[in-house]
N, C-alpha and C. Protein backbone atom coordinates (compact mmCIF):
# COMPACT_ATOMS: atom_id res chain seq x y z
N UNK A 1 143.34 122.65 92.69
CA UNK A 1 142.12 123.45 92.61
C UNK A 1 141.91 124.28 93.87
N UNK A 2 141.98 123.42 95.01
CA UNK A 2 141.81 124.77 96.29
C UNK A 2 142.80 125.53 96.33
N UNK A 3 144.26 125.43 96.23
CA UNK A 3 145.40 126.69 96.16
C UNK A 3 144.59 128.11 95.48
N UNK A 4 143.90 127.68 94.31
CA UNK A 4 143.22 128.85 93.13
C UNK A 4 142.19 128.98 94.06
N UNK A 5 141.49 128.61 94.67
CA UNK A 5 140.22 129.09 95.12
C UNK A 5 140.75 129.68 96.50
N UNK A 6 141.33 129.25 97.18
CA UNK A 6 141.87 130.41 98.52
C UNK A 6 142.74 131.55 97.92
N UNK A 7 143.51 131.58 96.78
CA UNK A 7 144.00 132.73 96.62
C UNK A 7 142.83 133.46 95.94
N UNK A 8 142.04 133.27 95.63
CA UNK A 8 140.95 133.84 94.97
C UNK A 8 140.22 134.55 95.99
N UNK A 9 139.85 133.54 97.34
CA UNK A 9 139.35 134.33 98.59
C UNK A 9 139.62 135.19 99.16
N UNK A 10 140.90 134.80 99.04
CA UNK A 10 142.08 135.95 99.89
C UNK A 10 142.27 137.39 99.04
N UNK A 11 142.23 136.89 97.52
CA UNK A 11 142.31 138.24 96.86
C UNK A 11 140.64 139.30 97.05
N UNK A 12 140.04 138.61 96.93
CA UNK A 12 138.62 139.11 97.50
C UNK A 12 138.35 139.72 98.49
N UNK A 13 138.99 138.87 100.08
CA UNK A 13 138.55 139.79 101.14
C UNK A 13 139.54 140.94 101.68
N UNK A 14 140.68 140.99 100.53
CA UNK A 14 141.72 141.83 100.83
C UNK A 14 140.90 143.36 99.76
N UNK A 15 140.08 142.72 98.66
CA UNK A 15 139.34 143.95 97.65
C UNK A 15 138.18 144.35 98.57
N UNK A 16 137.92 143.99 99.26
CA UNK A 16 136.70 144.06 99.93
C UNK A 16 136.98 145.16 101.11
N UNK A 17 138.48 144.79 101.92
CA UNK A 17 139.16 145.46 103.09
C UNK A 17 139.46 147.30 102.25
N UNK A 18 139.54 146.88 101.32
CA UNK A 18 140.25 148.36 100.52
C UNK A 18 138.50 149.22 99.82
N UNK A 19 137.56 148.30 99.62
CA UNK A 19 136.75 149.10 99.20
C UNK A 19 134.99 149.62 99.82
N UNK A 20 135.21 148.92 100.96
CA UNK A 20 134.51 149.17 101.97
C UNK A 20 134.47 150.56 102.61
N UNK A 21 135.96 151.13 102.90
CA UNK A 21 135.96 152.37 103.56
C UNK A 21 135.79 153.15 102.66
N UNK A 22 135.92 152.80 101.26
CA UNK A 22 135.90 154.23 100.13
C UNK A 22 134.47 154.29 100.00
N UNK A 23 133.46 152.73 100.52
CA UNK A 23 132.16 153.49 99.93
C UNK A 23 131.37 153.91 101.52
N UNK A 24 132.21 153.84 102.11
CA UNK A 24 131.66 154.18 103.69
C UNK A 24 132.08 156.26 103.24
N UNK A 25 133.34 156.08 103.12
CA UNK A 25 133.88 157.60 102.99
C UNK A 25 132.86 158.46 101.79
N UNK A 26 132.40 157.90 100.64
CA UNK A 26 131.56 158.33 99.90
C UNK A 26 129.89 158.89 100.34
N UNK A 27 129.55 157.93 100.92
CA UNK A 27 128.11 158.15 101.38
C UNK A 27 128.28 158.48 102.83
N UNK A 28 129.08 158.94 103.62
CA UNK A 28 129.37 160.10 104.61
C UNK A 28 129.46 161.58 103.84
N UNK A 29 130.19 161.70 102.54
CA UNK A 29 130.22 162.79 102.12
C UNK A 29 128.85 162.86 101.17
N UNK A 30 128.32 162.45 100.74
CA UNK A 30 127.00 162.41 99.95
C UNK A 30 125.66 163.01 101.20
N UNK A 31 126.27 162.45 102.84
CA UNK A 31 124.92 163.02 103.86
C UNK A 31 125.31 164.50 103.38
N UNK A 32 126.64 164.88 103.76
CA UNK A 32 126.68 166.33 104.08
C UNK A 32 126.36 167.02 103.60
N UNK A 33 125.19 166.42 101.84
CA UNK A 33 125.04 168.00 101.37
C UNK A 33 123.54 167.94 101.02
N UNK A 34 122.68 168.37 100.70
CA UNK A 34 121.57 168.99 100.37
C UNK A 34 121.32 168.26 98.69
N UNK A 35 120.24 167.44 98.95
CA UNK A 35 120.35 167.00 97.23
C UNK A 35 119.04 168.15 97.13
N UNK A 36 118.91 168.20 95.62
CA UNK A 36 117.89 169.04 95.07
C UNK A 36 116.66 168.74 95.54
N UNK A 37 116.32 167.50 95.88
CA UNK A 37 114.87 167.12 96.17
C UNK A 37 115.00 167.69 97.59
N UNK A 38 115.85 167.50 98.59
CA UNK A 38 115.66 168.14 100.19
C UNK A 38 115.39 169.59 99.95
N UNK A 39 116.42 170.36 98.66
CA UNK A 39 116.45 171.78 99.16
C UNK A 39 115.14 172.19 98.64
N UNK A 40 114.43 171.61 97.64
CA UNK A 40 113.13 172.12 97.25
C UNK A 40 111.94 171.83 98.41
N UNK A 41 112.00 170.36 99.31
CA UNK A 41 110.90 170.69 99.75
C UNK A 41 111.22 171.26 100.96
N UNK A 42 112.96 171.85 101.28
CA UNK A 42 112.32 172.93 102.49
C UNK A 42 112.13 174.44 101.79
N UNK A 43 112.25 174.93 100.73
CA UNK A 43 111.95 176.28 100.34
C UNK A 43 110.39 175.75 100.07
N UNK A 44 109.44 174.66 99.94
CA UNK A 44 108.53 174.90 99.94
C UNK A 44 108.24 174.85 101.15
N UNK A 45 108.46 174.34 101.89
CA UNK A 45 108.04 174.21 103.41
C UNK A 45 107.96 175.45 104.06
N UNK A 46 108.83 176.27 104.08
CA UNK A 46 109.06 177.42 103.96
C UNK A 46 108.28 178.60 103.86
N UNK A 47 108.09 178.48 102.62
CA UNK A 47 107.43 179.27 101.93
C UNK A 47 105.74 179.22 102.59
N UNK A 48 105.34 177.73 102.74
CA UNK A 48 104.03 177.29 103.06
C UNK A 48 104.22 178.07 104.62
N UNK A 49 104.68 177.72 105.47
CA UNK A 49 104.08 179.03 106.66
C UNK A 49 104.24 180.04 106.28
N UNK A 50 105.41 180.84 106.08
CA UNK A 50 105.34 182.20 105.61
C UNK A 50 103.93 182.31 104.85
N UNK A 51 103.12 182.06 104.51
CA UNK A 51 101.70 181.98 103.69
C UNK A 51 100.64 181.86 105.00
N UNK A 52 101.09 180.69 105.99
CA UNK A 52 100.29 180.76 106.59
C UNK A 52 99.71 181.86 107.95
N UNK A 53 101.26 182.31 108.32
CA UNK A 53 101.78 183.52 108.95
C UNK A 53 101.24 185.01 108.95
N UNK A 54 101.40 185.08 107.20
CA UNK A 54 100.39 186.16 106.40
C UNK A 54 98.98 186.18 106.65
N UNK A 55 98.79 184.83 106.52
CA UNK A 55 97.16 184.76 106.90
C UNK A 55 96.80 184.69 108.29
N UNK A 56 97.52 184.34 109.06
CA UNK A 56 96.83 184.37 110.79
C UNK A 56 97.24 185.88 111.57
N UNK A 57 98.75 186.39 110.85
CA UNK A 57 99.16 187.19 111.79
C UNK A 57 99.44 188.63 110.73
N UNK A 58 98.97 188.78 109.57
CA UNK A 58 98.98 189.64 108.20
C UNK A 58 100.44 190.40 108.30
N UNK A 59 101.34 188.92 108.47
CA UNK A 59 102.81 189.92 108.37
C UNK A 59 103.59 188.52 107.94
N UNK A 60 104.46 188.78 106.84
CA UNK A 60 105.23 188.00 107.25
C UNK A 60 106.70 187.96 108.06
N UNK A 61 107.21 187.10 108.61
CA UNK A 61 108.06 186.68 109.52
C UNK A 61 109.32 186.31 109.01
N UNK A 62 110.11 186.42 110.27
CA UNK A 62 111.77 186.23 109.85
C UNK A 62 111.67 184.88 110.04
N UNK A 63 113.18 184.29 109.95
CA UNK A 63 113.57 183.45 109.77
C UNK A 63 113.30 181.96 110.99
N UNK A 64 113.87 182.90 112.43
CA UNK A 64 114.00 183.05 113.60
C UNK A 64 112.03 182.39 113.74
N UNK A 65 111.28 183.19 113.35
CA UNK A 65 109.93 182.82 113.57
C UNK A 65 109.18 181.44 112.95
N UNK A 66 109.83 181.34 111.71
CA UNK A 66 109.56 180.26 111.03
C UNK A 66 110.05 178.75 111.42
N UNK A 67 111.13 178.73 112.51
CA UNK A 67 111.65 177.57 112.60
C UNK A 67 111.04 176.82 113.39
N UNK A 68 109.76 177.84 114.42
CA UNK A 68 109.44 177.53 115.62
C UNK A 68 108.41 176.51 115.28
N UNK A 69 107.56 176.72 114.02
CA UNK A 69 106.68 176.07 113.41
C UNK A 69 107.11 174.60 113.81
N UNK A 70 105.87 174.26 113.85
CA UNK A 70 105.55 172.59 114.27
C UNK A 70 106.27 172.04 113.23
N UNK A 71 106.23 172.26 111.79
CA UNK A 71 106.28 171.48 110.63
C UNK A 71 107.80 171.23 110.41
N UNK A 72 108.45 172.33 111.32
CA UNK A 72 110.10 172.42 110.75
C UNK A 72 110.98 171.93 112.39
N UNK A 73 109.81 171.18 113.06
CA UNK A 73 110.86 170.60 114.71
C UNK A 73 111.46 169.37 113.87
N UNK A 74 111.02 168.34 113.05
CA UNK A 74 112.17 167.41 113.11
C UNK A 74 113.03 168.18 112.10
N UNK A 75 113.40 169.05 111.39
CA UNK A 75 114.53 169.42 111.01
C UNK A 75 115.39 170.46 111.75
N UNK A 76 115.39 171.05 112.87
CA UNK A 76 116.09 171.41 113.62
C UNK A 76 117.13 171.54 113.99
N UNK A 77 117.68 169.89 114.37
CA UNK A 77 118.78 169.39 114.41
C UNK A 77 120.04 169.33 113.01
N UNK A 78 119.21 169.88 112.21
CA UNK A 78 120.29 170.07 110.66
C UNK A 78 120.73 171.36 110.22
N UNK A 79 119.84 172.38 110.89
CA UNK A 79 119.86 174.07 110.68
C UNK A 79 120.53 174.73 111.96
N UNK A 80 121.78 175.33 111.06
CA UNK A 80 122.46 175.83 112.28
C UNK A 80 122.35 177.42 111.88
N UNK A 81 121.73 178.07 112.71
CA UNK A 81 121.05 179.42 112.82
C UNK A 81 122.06 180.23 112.54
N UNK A 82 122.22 181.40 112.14
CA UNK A 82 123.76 182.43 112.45
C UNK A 82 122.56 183.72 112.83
N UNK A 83 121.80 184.07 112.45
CA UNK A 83 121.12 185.13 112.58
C UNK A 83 119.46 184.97 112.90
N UNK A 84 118.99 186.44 112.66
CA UNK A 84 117.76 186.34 112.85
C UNK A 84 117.35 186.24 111.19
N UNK A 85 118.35 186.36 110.39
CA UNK A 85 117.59 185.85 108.88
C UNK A 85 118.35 185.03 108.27
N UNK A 86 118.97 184.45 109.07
CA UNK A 86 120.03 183.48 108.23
C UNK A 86 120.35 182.42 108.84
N UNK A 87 120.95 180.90 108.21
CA UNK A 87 121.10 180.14 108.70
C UNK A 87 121.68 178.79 107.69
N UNK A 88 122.33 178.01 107.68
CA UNK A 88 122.96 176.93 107.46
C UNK A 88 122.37 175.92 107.35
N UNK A 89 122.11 174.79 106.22
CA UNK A 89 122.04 173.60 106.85
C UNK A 89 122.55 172.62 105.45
N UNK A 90 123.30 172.07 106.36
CA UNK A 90 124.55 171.44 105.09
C UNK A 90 124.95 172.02 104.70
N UNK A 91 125.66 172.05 103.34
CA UNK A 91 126.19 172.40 102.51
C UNK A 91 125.12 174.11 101.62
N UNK A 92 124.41 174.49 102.59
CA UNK A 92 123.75 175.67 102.04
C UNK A 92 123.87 176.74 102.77
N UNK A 93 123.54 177.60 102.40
CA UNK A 93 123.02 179.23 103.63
C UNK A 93 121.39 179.24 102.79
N UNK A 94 121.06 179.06 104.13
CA UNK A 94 119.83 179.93 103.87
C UNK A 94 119.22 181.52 104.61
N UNK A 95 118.34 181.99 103.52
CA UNK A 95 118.37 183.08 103.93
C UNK A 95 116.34 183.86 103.90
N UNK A 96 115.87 184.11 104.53
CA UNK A 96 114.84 184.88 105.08
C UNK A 96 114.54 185.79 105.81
N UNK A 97 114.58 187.28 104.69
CA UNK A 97 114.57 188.13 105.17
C UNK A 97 112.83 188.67 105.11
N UNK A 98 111.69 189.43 105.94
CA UNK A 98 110.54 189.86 105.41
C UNK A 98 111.01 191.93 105.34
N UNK A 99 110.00 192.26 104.69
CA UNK A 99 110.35 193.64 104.97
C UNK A 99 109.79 194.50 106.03
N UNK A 100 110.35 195.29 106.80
CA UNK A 100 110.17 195.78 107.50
C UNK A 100 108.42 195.89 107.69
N UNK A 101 107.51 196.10 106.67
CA UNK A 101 106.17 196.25 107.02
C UNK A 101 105.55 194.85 107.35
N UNK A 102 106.66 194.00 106.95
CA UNK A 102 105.96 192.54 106.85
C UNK A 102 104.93 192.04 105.77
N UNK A 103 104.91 192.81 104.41
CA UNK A 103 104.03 192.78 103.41
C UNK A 103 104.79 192.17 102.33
N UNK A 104 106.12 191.76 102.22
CA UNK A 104 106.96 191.29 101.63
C UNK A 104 108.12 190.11 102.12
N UNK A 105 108.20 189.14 101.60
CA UNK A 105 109.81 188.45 101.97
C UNK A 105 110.49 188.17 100.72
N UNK A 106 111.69 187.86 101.23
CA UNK A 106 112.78 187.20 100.45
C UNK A 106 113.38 185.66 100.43
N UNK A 107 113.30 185.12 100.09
CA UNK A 107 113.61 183.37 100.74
C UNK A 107 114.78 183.33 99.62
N UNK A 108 115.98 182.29 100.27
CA UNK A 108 116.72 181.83 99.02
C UNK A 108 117.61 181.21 99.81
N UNK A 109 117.87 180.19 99.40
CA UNK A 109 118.61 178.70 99.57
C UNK A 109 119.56 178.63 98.34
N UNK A 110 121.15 178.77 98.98
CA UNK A 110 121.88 178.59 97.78
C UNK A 110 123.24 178.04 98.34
N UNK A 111 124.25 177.54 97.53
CA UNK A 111 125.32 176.72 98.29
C UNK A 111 126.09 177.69 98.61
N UNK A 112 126.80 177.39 99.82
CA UNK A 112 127.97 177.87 100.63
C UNK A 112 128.69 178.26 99.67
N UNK A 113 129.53 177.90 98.77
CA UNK A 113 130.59 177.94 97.90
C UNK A 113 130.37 177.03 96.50
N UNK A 114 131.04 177.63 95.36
CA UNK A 114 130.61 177.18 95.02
C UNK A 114 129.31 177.22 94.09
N UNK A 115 129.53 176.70 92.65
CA UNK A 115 128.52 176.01 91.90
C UNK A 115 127.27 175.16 92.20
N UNK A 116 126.04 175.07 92.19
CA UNK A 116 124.97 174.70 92.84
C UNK A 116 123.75 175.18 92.65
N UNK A 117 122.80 174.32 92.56
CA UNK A 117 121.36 174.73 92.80
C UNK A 117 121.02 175.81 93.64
N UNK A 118 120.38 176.39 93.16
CA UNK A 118 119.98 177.35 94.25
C UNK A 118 118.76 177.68 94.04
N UNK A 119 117.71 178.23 94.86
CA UNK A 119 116.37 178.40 95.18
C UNK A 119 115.74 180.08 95.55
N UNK A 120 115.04 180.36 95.17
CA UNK A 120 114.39 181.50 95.15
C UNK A 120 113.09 181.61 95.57
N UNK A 121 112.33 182.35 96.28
CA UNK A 121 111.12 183.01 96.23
C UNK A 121 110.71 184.23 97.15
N UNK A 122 109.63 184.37 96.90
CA UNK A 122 109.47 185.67 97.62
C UNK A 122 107.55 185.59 97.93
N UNK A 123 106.76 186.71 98.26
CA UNK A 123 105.14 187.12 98.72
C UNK A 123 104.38 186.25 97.32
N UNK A 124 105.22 185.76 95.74
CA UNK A 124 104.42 185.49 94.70
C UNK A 124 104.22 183.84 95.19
N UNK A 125 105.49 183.61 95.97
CA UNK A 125 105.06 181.89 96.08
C UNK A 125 105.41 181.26 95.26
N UNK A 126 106.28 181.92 94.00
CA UNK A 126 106.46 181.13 92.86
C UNK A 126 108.19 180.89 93.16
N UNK A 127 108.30 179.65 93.20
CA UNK A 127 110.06 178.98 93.38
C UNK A 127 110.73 179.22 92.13
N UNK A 128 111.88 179.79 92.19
CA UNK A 128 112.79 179.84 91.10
C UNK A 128 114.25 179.51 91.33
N UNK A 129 114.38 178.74 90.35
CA UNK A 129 115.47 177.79 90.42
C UNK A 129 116.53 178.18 89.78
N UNK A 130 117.92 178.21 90.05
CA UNK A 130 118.68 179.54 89.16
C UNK A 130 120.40 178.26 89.29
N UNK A 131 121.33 178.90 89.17
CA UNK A 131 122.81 178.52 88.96
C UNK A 131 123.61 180.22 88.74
N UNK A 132 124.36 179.98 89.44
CA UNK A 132 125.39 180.94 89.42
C UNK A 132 126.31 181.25 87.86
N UNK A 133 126.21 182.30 87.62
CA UNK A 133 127.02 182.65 86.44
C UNK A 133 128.21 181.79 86.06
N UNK A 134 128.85 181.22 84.74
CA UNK A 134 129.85 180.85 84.90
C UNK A 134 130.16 179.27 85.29
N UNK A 135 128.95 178.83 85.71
CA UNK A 135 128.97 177.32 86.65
C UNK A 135 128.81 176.75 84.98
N UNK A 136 128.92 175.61 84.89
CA UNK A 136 128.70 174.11 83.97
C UNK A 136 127.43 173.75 84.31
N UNK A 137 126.76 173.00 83.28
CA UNK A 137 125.56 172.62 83.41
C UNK A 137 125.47 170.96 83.67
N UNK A 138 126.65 170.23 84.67
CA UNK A 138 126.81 169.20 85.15
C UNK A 138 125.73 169.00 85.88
């Protein structure tokens, strides 16, 4: 009876040695990307100063202006800037452009490459949620 129960152990902590790193390697690749619930509440987040911006300073603001906001310091460290209207974070580009009078913007969060959620809005405040032509409805 113990021969069966140590090879039983042994077969165990040898399944254990092999499937540990695949779920370590899985949920390392699962941080790197943007699930739908993050990318919605930063296009609302977003969106909510650009609103508030309008109302204190009757313009809205680039991208560059919006990050400075109190509300968006602990995400900082995840948004890697490329421009004054553009910027990265994970597996996305995001993008905020206003128009030149500042009476208009553009917001949109969509994946790097690639099939993906993607996010929309603009001065209506209303989020629109879209997929690239051609993608599967996985």
């Amino acid at each position: 009876m113990k021969p069966k129960l140590m090879l039983t152990l042994g077969i165990l902590a040898a399944l254990s040695g092999i499937t540990i790193p695949l779920v370590k390697t899985h949920s390392q690749a699962v941080s790197d990307q943007l699930s739908s619930n993050e990318a919605l509440s930063l296009v609302r987040a977003l969106s909510t100063i650009e609103g508030e911006k309008k109302a204190t300073e009757q313009s809205f603001v680039s991208l560059q202006k919006l990050l400075q906001h109190r509300v968006m310091q602990r995400r900082l460290q995840e948004i890697n800037v490329l421009d004054t209207h553009s910027a990265t974070i994970r597996d996305y580009k995001l993008s905020v452009v206003p128009s030149a009078d500042g009476q208009h913007f553009q917001l949109s969060l969509v994946p790097k490459s690639g099939c993906g959620y993607s996010l929309f809005t603009n001065e209506s405040f209303v989020i629109y949620e879209a997929k690239a032509l051609g993608c599967s409805d996985r």
